[in-house]
Protein backbone atom coordinates (compact mmCIF):
# COMPACT_ATOMS: atom_id res chain seq x y z
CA UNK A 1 -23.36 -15.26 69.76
CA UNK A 2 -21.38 -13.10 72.14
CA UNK A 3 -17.83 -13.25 69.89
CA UNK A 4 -19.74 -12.30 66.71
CA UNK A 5 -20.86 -8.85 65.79
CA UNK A 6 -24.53 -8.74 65.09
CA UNK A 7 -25.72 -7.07 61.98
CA UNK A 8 -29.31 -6.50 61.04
CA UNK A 9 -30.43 -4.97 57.73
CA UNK A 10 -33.72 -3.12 57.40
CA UNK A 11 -35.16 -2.43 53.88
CA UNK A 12 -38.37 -0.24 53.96
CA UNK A 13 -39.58 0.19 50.65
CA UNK A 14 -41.01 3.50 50.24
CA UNK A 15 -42.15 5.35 46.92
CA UNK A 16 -40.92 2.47 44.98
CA UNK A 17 -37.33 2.77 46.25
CA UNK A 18 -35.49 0.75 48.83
CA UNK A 19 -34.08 2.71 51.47
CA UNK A 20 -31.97 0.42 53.54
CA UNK A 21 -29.50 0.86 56.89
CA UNK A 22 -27.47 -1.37 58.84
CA UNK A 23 -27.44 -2.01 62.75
CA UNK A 24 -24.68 -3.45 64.83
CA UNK A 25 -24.44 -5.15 67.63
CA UNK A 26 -24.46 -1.41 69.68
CA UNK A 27 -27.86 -0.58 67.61
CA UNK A 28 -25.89 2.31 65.85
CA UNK A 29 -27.75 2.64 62.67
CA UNK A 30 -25.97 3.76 59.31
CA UNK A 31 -28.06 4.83 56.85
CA UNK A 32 -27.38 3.89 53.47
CA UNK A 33 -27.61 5.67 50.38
CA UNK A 34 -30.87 6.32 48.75
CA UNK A 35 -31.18 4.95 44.96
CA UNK A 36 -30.01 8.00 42.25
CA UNK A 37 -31.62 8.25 39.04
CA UNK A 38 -29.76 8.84 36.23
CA UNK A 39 -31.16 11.01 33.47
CA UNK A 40 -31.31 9.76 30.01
CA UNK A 41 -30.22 11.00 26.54
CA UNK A 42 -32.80 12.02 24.12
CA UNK A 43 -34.53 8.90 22.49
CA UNK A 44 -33.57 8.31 19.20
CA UNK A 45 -35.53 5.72 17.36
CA UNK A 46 -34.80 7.85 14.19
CA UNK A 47 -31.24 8.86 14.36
CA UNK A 48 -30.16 11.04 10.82
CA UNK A 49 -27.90 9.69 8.92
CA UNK A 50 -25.36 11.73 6.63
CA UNK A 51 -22.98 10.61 3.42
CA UNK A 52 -20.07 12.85 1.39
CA UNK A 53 -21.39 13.57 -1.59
CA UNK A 54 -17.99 14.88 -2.97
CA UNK A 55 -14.36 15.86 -1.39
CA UNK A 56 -12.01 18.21 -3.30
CA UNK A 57 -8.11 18.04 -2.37
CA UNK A 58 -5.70 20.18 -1.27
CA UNK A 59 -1.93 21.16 -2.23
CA UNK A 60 0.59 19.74 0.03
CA UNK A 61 0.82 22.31 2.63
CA UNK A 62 -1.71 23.90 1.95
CA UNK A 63 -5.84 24.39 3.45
CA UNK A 64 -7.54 24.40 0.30
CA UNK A 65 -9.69 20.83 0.52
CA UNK A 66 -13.76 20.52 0.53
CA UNK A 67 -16.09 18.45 1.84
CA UNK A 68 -19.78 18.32 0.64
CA UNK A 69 -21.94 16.08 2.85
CA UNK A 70 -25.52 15.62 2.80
CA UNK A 71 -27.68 14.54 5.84
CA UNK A 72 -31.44 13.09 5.96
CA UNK A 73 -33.99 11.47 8.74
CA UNK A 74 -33.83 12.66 12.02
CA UNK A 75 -36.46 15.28 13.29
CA UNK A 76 -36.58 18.67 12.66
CA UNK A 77 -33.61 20.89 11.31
CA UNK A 78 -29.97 19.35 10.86
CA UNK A 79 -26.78 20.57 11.45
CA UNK A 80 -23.05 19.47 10.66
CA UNK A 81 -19.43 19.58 12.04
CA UNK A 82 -16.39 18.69 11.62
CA UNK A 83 -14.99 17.16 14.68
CA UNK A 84 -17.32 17.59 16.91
CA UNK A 85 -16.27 21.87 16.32
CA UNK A 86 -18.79 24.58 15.58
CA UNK A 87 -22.10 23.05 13.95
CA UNK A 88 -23.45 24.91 10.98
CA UNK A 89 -26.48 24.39 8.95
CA UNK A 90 -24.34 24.40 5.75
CA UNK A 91 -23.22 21.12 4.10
CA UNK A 92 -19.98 22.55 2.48
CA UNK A 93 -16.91 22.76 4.50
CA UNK A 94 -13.90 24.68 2.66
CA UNK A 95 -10.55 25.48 3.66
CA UNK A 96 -9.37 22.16 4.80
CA UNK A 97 -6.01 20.46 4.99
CA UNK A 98 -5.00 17.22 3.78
CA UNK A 99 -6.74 14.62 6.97
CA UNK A 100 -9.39 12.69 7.46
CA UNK A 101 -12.03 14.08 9.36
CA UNK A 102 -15.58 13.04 11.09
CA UNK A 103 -18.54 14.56 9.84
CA UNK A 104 -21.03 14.85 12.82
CA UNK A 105 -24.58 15.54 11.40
CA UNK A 106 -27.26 16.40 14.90
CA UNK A 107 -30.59 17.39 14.36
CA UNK A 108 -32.91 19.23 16.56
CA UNK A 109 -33.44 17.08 19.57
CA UNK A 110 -29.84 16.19 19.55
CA UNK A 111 -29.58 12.86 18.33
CA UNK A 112 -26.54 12.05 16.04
CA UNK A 113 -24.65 10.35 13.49
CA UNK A 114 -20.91 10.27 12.00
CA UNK A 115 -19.34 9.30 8.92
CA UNK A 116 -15.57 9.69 8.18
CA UNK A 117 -14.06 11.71 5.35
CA UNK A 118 -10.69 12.25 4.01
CA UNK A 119 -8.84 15.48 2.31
CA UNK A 120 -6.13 14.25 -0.02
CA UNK A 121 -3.41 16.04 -1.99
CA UNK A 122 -3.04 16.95 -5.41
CA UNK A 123 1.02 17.16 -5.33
CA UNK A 124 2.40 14.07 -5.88
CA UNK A 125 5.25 13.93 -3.26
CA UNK A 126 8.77 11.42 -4.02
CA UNK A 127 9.74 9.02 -1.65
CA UNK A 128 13.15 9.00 -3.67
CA UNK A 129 13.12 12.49 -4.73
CA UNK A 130 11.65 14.66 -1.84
CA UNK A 131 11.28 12.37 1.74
CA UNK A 132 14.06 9.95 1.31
CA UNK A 133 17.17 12.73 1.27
CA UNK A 134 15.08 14.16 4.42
CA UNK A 135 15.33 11.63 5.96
CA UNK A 136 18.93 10.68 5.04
CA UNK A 137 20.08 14.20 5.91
CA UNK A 138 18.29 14.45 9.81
CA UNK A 139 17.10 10.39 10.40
CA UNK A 140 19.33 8.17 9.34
CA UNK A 141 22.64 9.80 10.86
CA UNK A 142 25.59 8.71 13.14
CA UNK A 143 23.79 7.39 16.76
CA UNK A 144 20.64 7.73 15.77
CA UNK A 145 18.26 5.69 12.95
CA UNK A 146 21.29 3.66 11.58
CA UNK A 147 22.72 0.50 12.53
CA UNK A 148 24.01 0.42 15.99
CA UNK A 149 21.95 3.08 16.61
CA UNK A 150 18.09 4.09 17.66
CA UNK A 151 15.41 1.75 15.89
CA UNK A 152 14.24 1.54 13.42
CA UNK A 153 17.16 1.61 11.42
CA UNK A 154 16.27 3.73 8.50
CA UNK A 155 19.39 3.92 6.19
CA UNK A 156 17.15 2.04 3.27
CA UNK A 157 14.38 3.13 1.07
CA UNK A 158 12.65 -0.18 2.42
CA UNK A 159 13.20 0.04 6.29
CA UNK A 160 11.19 3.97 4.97
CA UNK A 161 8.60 2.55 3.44
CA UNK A 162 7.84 -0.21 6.40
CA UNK A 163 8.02 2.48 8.80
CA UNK A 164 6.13 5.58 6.83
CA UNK A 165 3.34 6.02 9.60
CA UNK A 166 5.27 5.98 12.84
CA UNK A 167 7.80 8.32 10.77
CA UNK A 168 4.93 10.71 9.82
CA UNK A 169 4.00 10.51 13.57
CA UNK A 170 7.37 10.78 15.15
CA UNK A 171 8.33 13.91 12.58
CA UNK A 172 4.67 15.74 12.91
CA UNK A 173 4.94 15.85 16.64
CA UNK A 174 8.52 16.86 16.73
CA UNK A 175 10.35 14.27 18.69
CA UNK A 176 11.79 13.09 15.51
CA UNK A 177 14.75 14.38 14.82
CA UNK A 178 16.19 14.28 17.82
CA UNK A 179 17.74 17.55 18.77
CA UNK A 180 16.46 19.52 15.58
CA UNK A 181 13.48 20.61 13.76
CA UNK A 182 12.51 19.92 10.21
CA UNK A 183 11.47 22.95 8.29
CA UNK A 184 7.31 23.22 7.87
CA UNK A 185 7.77 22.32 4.30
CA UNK A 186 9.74 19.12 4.72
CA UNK A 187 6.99 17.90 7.32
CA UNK A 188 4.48 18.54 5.00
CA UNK A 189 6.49 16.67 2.20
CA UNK A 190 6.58 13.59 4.64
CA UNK A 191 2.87 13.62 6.11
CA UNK A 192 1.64 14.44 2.50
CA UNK A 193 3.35 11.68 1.04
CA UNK A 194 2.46 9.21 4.19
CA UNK A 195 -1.04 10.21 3.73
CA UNK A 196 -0.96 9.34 0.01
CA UNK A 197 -0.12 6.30 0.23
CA UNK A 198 3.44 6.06 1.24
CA UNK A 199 3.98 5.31 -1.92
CA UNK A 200 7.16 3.66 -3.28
CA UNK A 201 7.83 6.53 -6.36
């Protein structure tokens, strides 16, 4: 077997692992790499579990929204968050904008559970009176959301209404409209009334 390259592999188990190399035909030996254990997460066979026992919502604009949660199981102490951000042994979260936000309950060995809340708005913001002239007035202008122009064409209250979330997230991020900047209030007026709904009012 001259015009083939010879290749012997030697496993040696040792402490329960395999620790292999390979040899060629010039008995150069190349180890391999030894088995890595990978440490584990804290069991969990009783994860806590948490619910909203109440929301309270917020002006458009504004950070005035609750949440109330309430965990349970688990072992040991619990303690919340919002987003993942600074865990607190307090179930009442204050001072939140209109959003929807994931309650993270951990207790004290680290094992966790989530539930998803939303904020509302107690304003009750016009698609005819309030978002559509925004949009009329920066959107829906000559070369850009009109016919002939960008998509989506947005020169009816209906092309609006089809299109309220990727408006919200086009106008909250500020590449929408192009080559100006809506005032804070009139993206509130649009991500508050998105948010509620998008309703047709």
């Amino acid at each position: 077997m001259e015009s083939k390259r010879l290749l012997l592999i030697i496993c040696l188990l040792l402490s329960g692992l395999y620790a292999c190399s390979n040899q060629n035909q010039e008995d150069d030996v190349v180890p391999s790499q030894p088995d890595i254990a990978i440490p584990q997460g804290p069991s969990c066979p009783n994860s806590p579990s948490v619910i909203v026992k109440s929301t309270q919502n917020t002006e458009c604009g504004q950070s005035q929204g609750k949440l109330v949660v309430e965990g349970s199981g688990g072992q040991g102490s619990l303690t919340y968050s919002i987003n993942g951000q600074n865990f607190q042994t307090d179930t009442v979260f204050a001072g939140l904008a209109d959003d929807t936000y994931t309650v993270i309950v951990k207790d004290s060995i680290g094992c966790t559970n989530t539930v998803n809340a939303s904020i509302g708005t107690n304003s009750d913001v016009s698609l005819i009176t309030d978002v559509e002239p925004i949009i009329r007035t920066n959107c829906a202008i000559s070369q850009c959301h009109v016919s002939g122009g960008r998509s989506p064409n947005l020169t009816t209250k209906a092309s609006i209404l089809n299109n309220a979330a990727s408006i919200k997230s086009e106008v909250v991020s500020g590449s929408m409209p192009r080559g100006s900047t809506l005032s804070k209030s009139e993206i509130d007026q649009i991500r508050c009334w998105v948010n509620d709904g998008a309703k047709d009012n």
